[in-house]
Protein backbone atom coordinates (compact mmCIF):
# COMPACT_ATOMS: atom_id res chain seq x y z
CA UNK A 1 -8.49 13.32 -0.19
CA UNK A 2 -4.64 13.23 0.66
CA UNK A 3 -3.20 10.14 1.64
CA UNK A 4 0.34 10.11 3.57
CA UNK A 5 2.80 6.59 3.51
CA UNK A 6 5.20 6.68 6.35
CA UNK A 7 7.37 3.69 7.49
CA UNK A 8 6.77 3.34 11.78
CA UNK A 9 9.04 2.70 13.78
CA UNK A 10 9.33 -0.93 15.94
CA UNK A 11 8.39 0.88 19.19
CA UNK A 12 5.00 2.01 16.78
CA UNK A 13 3.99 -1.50 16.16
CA UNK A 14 4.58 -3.00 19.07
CA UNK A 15 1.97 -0.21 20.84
CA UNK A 16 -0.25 -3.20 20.07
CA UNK A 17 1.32 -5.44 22.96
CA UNK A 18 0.68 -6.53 25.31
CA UNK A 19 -3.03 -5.56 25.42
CA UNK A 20 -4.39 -5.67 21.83
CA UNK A 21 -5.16 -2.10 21.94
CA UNK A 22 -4.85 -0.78 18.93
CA UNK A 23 -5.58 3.04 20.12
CA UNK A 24 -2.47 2.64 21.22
CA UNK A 25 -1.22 1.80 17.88
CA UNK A 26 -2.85 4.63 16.35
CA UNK A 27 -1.46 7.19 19.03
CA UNK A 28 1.66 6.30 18.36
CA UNK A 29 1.19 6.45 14.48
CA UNK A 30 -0.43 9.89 14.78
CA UNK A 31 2.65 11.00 17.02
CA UNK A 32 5.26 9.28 13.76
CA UNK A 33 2.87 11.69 11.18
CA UNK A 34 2.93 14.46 13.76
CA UNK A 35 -0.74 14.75 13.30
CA UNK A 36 -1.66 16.01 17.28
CA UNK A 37 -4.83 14.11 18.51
CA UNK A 38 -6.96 16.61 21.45
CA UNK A 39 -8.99 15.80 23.85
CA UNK A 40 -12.37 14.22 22.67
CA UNK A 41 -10.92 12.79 19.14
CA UNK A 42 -10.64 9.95 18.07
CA UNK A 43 -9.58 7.44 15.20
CA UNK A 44 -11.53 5.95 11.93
CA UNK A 45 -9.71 3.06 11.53
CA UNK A 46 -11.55 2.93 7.81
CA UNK A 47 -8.99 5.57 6.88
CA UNK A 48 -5.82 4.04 8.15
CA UNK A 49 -4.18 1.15 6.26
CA UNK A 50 -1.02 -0.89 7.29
CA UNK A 51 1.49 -3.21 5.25
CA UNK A 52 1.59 -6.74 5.40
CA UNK A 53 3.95 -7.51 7.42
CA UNK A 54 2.99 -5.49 10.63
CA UNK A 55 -0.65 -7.29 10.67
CA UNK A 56 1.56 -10.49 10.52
CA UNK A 57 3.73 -9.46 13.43
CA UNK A 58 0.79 -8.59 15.64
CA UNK A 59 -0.45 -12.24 14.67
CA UNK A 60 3.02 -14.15 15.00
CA UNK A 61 2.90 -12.64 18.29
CA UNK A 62 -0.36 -13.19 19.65
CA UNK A 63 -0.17 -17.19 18.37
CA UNK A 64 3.13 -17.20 20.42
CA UNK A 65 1.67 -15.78 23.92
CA UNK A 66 -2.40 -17.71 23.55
CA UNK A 67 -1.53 -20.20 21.07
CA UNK A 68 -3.03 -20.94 18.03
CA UNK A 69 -6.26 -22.26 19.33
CA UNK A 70 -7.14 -18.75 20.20
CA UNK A 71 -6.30 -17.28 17.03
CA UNK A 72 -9.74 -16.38 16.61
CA UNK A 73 -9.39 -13.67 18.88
CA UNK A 74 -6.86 -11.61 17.57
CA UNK A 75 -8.69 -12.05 13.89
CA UNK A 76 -12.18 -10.58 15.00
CA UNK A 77 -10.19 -7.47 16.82
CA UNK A 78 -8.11 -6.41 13.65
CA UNK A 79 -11.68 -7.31 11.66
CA UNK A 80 -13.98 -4.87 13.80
CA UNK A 81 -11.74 -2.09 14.60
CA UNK A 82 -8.47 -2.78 12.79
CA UNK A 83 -6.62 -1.31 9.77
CA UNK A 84 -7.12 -2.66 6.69
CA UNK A 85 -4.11 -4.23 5.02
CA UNK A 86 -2.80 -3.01 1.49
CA UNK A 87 -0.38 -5.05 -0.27
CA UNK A 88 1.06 -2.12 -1.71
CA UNK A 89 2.58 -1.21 1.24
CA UNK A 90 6.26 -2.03 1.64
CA UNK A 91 7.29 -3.55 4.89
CA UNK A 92 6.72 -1.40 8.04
CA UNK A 93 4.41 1.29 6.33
CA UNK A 94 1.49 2.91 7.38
CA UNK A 95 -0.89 5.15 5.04
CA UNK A 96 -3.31 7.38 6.87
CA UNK A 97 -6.16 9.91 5.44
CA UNK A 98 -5.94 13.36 6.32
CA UNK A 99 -8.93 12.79 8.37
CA UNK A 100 -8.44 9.93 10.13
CA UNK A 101 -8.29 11.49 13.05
CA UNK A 102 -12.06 12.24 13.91
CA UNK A 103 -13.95 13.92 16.77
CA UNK A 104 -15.13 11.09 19.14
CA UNK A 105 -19.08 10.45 17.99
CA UNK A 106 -18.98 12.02 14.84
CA UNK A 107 -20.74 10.15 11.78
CA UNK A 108 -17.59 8.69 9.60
CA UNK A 109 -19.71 8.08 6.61
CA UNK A 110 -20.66 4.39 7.47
């Protein structure tokens, strides 16, 4: 299975903001690896991975606007449907699968 590392830009991980969506994020990383996403697809967010330092941004953030009290929050989102953080990954990077980008019902292997 290929694997591509690509450092995103800013505007990429702040797609996050201001609503938590992370399809957002993943749009926008699909656009940075020109990888087109059609109508009716999707993303497998088992086959995306992100470094470090963007998870902590997203978090820094989110303590900032809701306070840490709420922290919660933010930690079951990136823990249900979130990328999975490699340490690996130098600051700003993003490593996707080939086929991360999945039509929208279709079994990912779970």
């Amino acid at each position: 299975m290929e694997r591509r590392i690509r450092k995103v830009t800013q505007d990429t991980i702040d797609a996050f903001y201001p609503n938590l969506n992370l399809a957002a994020f993943y749009r926008k990383v699909a656009e940075e690896f020109q990888m087109p996403v059609e109508e009716g697809y999707g993303f497998d967010c088992t086959k995306i991975r992100i470094a470090s330092n963007i998870q902590e941004q997203w978090c820094e953030q989110f303590e900032k606007e809701y306070g840490e009290a709420q922290r919660w929050e933010i930690n079951m989102r990136l823990c249900m449907s979130g990328p999975c953080v490699e340490k690996y990954l130098r600051e700003n990077e993003v490593e996707v699968e080939e086929d991360w980008i999945c039509k929208i019902g279709q079994d990912s292997g779970k």
